[in-house]
Protein backbone atom coordinates (compact mmCIF):
# COMPACT_ATOMS: atom_id res chain seq x y z
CA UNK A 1 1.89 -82.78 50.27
CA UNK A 2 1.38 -79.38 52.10
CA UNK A 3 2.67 -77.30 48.95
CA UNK A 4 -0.10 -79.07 46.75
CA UNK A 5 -2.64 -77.45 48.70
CA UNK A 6 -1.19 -74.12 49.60
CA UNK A 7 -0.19 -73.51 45.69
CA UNK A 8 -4.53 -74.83 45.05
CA UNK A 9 -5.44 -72.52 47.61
CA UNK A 10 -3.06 -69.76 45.77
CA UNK A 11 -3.70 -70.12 42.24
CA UNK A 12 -7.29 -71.78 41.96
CA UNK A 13 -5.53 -74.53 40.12
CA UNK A 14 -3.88 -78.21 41.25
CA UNK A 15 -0.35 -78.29 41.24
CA UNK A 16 1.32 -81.92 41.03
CA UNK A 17 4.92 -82.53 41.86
CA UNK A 18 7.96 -83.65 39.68
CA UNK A 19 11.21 -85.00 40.34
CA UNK A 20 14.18 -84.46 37.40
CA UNK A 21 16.07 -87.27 36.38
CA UNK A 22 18.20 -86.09 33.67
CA UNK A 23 20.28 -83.55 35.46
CA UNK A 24 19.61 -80.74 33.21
CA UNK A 25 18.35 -78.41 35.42
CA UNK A 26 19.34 -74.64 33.96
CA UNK A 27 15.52 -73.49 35.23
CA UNK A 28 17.37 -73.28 38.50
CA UNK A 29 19.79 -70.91 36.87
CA UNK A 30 16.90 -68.65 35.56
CA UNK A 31 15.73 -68.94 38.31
CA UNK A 32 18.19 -67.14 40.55
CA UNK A 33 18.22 -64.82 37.28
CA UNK A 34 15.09 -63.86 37.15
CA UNK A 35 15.37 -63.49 41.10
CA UNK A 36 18.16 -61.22 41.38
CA UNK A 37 16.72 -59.02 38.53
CA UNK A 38 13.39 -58.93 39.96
CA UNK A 39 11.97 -60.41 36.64
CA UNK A 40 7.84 -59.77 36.89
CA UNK A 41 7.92 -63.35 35.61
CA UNK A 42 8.30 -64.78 38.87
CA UNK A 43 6.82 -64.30 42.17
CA UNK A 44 7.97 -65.11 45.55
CA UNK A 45 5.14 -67.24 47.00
CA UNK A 46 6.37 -67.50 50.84
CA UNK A 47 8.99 -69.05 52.55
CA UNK A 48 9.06 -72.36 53.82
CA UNK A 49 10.89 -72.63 57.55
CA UNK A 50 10.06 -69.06 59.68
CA UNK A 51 13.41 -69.59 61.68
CA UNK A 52 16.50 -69.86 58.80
CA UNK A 53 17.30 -67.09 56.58
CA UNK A 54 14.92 -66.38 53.33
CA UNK A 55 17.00 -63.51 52.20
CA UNK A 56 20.40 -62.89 51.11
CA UNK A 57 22.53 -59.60 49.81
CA UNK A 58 25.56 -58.49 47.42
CA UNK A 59 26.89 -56.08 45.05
CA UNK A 60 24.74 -54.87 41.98
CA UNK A 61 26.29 -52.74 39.41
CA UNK A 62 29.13 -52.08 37.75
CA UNK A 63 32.79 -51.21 39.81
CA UNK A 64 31.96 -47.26 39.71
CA UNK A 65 28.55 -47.29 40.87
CA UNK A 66 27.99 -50.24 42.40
CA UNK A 67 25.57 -50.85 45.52
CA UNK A 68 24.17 -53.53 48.11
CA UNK A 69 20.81 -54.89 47.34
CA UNK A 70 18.91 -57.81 48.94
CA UNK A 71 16.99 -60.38 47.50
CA UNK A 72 15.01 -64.10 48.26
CA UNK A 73 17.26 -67.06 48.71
CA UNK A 74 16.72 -69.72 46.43
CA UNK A 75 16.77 -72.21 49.50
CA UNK A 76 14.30 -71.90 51.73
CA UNK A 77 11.68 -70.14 49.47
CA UNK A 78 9.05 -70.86 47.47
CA UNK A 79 8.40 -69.37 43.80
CA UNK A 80 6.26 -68.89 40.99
CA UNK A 81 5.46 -68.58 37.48
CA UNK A 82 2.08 -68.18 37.29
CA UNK A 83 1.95 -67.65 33.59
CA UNK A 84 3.71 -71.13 32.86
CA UNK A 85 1.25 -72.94 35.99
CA UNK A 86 4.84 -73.72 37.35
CA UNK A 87 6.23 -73.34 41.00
CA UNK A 88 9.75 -73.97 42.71
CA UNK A 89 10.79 -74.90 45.96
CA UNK A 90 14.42 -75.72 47.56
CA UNK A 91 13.46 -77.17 51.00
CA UNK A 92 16.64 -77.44 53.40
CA UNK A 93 16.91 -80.79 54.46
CA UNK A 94 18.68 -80.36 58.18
CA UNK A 95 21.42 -83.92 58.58
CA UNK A 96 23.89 -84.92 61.21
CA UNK A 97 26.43 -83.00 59.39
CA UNK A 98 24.87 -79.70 57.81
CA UNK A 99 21.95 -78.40 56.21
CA UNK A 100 21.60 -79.76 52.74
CA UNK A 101 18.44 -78.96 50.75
CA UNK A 102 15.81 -81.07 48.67
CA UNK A 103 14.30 -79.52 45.22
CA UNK A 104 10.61 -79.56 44.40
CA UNK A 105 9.09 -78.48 40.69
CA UNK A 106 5.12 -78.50 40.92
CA UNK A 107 3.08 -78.35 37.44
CA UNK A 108 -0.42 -77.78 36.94
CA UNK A 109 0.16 -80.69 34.12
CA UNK A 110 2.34 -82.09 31.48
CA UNK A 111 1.58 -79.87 29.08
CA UNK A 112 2.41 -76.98 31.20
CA UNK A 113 5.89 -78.67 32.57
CA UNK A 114 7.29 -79.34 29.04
CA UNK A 115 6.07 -75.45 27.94
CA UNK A 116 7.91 -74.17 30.48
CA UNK A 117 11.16 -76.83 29.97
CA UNK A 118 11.02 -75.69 26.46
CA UNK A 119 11.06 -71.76 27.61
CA UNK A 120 13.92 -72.26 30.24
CA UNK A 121 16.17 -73.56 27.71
CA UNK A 122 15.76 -71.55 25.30
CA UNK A 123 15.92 -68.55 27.20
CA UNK A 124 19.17 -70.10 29.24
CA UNK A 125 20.29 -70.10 25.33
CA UNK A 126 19.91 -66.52 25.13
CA UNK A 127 21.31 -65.49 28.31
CA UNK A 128 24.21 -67.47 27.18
CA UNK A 129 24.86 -65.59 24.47
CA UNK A 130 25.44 -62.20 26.68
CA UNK A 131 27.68 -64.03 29.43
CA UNK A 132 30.58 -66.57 29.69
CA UNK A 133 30.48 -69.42 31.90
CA UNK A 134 33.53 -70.13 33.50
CA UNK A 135 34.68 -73.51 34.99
CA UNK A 136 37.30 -73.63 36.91
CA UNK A 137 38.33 -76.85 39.17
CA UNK A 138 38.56 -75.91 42.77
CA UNK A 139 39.58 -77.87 45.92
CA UNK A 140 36.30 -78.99 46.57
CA UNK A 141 34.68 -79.63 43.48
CA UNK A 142 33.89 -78.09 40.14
CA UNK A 143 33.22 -73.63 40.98
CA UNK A 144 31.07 -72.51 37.84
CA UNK A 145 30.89 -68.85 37.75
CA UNK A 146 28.52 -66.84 35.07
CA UNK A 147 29.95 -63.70 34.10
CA UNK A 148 28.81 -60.94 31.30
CA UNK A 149 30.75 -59.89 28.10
CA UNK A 150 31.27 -56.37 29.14
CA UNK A 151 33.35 -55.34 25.92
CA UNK A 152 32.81 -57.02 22.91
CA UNK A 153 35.91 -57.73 20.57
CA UNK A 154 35.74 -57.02 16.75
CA UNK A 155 37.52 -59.29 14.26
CA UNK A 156 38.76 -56.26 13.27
CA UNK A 157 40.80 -55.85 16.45
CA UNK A 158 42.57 -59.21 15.94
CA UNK A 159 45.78 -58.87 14.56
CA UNK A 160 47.56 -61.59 12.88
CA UNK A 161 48.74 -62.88 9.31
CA UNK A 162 46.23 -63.32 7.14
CA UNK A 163 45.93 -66.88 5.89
CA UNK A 164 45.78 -67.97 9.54
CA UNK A 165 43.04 -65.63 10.63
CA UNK A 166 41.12 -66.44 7.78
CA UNK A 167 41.01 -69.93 8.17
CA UNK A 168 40.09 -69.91 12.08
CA UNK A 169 37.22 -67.56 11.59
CA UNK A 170 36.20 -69.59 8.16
CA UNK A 171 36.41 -72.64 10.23
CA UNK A 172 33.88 -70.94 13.28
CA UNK A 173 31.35 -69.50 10.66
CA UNK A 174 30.98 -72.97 9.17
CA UNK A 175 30.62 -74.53 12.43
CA UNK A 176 27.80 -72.44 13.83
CA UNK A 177 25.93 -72.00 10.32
CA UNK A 178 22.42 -72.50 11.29
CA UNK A 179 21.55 -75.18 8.82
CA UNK A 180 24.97 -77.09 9.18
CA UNK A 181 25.16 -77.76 5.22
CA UNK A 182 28.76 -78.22 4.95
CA UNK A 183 28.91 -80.79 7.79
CA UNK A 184 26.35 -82.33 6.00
CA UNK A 185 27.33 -81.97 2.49
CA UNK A 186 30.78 -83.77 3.02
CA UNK A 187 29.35 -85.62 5.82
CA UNK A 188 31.75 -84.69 8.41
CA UNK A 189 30.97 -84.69 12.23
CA UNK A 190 29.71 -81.97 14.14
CA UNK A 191 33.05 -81.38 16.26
CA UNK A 192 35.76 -79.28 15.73
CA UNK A 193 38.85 -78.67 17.54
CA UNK A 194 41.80 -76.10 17.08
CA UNK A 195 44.36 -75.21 19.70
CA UNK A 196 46.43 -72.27 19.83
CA UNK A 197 50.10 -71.81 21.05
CA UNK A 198 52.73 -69.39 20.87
CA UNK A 199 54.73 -66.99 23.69
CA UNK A 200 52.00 -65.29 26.38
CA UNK A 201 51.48 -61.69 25.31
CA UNK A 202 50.73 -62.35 21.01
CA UNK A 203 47.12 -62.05 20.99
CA UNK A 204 45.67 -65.29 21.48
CA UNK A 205 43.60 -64.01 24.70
CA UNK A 206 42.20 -61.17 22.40
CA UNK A 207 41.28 -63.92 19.23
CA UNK A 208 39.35 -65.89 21.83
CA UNK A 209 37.46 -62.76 23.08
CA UNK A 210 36.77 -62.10 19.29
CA UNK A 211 34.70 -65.82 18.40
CA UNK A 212 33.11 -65.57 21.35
CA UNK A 213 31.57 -61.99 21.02
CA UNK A 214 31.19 -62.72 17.20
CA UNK A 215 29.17 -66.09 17.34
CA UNK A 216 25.89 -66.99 17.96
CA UNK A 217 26.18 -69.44 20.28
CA UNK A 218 27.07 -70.09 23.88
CA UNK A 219 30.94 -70.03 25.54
CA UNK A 220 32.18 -71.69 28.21
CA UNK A 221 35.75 -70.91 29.56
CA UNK A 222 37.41 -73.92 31.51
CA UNK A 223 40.50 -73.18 33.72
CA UNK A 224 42.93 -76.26 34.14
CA UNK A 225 44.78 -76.34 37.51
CA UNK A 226 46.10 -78.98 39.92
CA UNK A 227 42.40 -80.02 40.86
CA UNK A 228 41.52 -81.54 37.87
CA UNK A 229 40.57 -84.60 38.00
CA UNK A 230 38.31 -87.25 35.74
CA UNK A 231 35.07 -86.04 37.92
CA UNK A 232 35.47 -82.47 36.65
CA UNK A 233 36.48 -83.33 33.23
CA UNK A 234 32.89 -85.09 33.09
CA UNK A 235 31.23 -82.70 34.39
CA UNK A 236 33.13 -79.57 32.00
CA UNK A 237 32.01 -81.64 29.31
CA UNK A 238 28.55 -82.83 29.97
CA UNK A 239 27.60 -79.43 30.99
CA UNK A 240 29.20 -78.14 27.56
CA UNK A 241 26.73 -80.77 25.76
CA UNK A 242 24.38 -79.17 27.51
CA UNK A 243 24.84 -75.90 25.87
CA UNK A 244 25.96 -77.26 22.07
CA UNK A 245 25.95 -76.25 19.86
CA UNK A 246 28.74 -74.28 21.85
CA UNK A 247 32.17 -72.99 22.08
CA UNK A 248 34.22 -74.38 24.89
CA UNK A 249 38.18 -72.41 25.46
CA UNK A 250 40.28 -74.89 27.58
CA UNK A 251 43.00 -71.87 28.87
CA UNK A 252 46.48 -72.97 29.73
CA UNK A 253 45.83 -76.75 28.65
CA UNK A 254 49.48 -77.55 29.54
CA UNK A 255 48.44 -77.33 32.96
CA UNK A 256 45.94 -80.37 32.76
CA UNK A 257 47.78 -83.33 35.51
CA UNK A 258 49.22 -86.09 34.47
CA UNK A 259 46.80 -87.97 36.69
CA UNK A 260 43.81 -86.41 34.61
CA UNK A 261 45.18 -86.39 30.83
CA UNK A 262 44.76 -90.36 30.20
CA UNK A 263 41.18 -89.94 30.81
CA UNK A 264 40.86 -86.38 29.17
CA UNK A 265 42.32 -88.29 25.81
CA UNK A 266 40.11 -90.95 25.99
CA UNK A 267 37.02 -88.98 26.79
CA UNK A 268 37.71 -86.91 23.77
CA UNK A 269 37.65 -89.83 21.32
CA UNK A 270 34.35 -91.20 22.48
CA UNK A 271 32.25 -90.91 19.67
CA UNK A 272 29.71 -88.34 21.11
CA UNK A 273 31.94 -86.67 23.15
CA UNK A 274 32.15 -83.35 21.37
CA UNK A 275 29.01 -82.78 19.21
CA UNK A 276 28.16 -80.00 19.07
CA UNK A 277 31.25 -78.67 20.57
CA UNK A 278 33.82 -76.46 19.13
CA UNK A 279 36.76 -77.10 21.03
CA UNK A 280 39.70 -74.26 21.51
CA UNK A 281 42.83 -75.00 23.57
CA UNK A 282 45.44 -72.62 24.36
CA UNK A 283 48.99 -72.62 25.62
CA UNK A 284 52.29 -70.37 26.00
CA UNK A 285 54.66 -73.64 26.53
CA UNK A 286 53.59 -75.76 23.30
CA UNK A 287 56.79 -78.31 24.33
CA UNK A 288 54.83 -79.05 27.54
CA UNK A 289 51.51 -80.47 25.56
CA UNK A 290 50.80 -84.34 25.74
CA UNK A 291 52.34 -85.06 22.25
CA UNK A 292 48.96 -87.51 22.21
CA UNK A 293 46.54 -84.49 21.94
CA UNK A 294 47.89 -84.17 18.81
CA UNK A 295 49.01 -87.18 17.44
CA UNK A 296 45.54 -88.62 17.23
CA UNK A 297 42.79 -87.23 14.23
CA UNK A 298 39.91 -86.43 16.58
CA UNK A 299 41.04 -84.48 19.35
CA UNK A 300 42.12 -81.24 18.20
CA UNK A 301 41.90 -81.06 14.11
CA UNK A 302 44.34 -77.96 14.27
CA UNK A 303 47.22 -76.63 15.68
CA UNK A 304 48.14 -72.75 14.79
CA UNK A 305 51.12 -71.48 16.18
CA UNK A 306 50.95 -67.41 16.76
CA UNK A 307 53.97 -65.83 16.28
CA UNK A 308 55.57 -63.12 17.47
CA UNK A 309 54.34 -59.69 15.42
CA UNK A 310 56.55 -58.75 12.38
CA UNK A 311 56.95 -54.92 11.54
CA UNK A 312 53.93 -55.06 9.66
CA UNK A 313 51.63 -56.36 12.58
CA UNK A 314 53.59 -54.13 14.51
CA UNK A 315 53.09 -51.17 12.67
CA UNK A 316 49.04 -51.94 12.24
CA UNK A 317 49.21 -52.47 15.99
CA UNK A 318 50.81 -49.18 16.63
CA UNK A 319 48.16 -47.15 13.99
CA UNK A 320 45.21 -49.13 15.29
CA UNK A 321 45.85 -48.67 19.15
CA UNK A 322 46.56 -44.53 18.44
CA UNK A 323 49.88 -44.12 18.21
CA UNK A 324 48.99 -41.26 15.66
CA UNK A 325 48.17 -39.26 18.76
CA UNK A 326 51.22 -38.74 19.82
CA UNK A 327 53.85 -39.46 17.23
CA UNK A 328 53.83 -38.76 13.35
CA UNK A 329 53.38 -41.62 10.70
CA UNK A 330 57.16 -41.51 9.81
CA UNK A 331 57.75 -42.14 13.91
CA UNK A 332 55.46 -44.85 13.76
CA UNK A 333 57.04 -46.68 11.05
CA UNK A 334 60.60 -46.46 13.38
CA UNK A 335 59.02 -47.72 16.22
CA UNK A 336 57.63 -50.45 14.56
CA UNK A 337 61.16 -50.96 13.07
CA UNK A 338 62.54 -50.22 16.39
CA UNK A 339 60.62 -53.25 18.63
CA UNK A 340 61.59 -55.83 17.11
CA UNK A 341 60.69 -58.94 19.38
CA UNK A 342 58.13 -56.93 21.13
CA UNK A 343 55.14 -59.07 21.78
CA UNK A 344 51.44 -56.66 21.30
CA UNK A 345 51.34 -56.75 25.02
CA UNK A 346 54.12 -54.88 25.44
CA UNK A 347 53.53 -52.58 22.42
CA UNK A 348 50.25 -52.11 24.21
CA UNK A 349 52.87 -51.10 27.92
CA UNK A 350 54.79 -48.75 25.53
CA UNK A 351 51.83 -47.08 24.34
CA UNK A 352 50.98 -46.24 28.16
CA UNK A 353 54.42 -45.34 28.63
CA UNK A 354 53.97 -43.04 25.63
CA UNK A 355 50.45 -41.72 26.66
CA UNK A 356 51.76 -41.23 30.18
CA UNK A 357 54.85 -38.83 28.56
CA UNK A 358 52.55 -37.01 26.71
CA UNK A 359 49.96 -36.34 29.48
CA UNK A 360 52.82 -34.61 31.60
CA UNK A 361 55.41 -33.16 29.15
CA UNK A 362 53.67 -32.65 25.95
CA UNK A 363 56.09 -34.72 23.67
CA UNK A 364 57.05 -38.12 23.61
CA UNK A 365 60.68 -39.16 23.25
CA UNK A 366 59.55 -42.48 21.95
CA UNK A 367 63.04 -44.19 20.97
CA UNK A 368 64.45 -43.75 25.22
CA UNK A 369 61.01 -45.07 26.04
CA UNK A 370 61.81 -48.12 23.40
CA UNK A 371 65.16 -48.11 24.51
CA UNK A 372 64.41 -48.29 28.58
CA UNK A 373 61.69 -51.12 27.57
CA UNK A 374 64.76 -53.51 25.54
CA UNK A 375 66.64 -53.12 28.32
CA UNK A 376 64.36 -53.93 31.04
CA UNK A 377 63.01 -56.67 28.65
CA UNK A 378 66.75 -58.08 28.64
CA UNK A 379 67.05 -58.37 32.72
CA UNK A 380 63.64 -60.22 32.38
CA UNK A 381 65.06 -63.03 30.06
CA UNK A 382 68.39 -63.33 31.76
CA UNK A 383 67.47 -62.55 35.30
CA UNK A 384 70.13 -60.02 35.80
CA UNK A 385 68.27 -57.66 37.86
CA UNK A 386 71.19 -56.00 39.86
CA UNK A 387 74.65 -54.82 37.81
CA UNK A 388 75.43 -52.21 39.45
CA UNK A 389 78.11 -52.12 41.90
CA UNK A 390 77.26 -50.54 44.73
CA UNK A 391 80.04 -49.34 47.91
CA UNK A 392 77.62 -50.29 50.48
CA UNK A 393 77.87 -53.78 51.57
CA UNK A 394 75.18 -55.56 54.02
CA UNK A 395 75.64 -58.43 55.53
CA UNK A 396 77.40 -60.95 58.01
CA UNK A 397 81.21 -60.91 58.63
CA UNK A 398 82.38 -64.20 58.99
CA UNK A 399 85.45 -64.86 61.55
């Protein structure tokens, strides 16, 4: 092969090729990493076809100061890590219908190609850790996205009752101990699976956000919609094994089709289905949840429901999001009287309402603010918009 010779020719040292057969392939993934962040690690060698494009561009940066940039295709180039004796090529393969494209990892020698294996998943471990993958099932096939954690979310922030908190972040410490002695001790499998369900708006977004930024371990997000189907549900959870020991969220599992759920049940009792995994599902309509997901010891282990905020959550909520700003602690305490039935959502709306008040007029007249929310709250739920009777009529006489 050409690439044999040119990469001898390049680096003094024979390079033979390799073909993967177990489809873990997350070098590919570093790869593009490395690429786009113009690691030293890797080099671009040359490209491989002078006539098709080598070289793509996109955003870098965050929303305020974000900028263009250009960088090597993966396809169509040819790479290097000369440290490791490793090299990587994506040749486009040109068919009747498109332009595909054929991989190509070249080693100096074993040794070298399991080194390097070794390094890319560990370090695809790492870079886990700072970023979510997100799954989500498109019309044409599994779309996996990598995004960063750009806010971390303290336990601290999480605001629930406190037997229930306890024992979901009791259960995730035990889970992703590092020597796994209770699993062992009481010889338990290495799967867990909780799911959380309650009205949209109580916090079960902002517990998620809190195991993932507090564990050491990878997190994949997987969005249900009408595309599932048993080929994605595979793939979700092969590529999950991949990661495990791993958290994998399942958002808005209500949603899953009924087409997809008898195979989603049965893949999750296969015996090896979920090591490694610890499984969170969440949903706002409970009464809409296959009553076999729970029904069955080994698909999710527990259920915790999360409630609406009492006066006491409200009033933490309130203190901890700075209500003390802008109102005085005996105001806080009537609010928190006051919003009954509020979900934290919208005790996080009022406290922009409130903010907002206070930014133009210096005071805050918190109970019309309160008052104005209840009642716009109460349209919402019984979809009486329009009461108002109004002397202008539009519309069609009929003779």
């Amino acid at each position: 092969m050409f690439w044999n010779a040119f990469l001898a020719c390049l680096y003094g040292q024979q390079f033979e090729p390799y073909v993967s057969d177990d489809g873990k392939e997350e070098y590919w993934e570093l790869l593009e990493h490395d690429v786009k962040t113009r690691s030293p690690q890797v080099l671009h060698v040359t490209k491989i076809f002078d006539h098709m494009e080598s070289r793509a561009f996109g955003m870098e940066g965050d929303s305020e100061i974000s900028a263009y940039r250009t960088f090597p295709t993966l396809r169509n180039n040819v790479f290097a890590y000369p440290e490791w004796g490793i090299a990587l090529a994506r040749v486009p393969i040109f068919r009747m219908h498109g332009i595909g494209a054929e991989d190509f990892v070249f080693a100096v020698d074993d040794a070298s190609l399991r080194r390097f294996l070794e390094l890319a998943r560990q370090r695809r471990r790492d870079l886990d850790r700072r970023q979510v993958t997100i799954f989500t099932d498109g019309p044409h096939g599994m779309e996996k996205e990598l995004a960063p954690i750009t806010r971390m979310v303290d336990r601290v922030e999480v605001i629930m009752k406190d037997d229930v908190k306890r024992d979901i972040y009791r259960s995730i410490d035990q889970f992703f101990d590092e020597d796994r002695t209770f699993f062992k001790e009481y010889q338990l499998p290495y799967k867990r699976g909780i799911l959380l369900y309650g009205k949209p708006g109580n916090g079960k977004t902002t517990l998620v956000k809190s195991i993932a930024g507090s564990v050491k371990a990878p997190v994949a997000y997987w969005q249900i919609t009408e595309n599932t189907c048993s080929d994605s549900i595979q793939e979700v959870l092969q590529a999950a094994a991949n990661l495990a020991p791993m958290i994998l969220v399942i958002e808005d599992i209500d949603a899953m089709p009924q087409r997809a759920r008898s195979y989603f049940l049965n893949i999750l009792d296969g015996a090896t289905s979920k090591e490694g995994i610890f499984l969170i599902g969440t949903t706002n309509y409970p009464e809409q949840i296959d009553p076999a997901l729970m029904n069955r010891a080994g698909r999710f282990d527990r259920a915790y429901e999360i409630k609406l905020p009492d006066v006491a959550l409200r009033q933490t909520y309130l203190e901890q999001k700075g209500f003390g700003k802008l109102l005085s602690d005996d105001l806080i305490r009537v609010t928190a009287k006051q919003t009954e039935g509020f979900t934290f959502a919208q005790l996080n709306e009022l406290y922009a309402a409130a903010a907002l008040q206070w930014h133009y007029e210096q005071s805050v007249d918190i109970e019309k603010l309160v008052k104005s929310m209840k009642s716009d709250l109460h349209k919402g739920q019984t979809m009486s918009w329009l009461k108002e009777d109004s002397e202008v009529r539009v519309g069609f006489v009929v003779n």
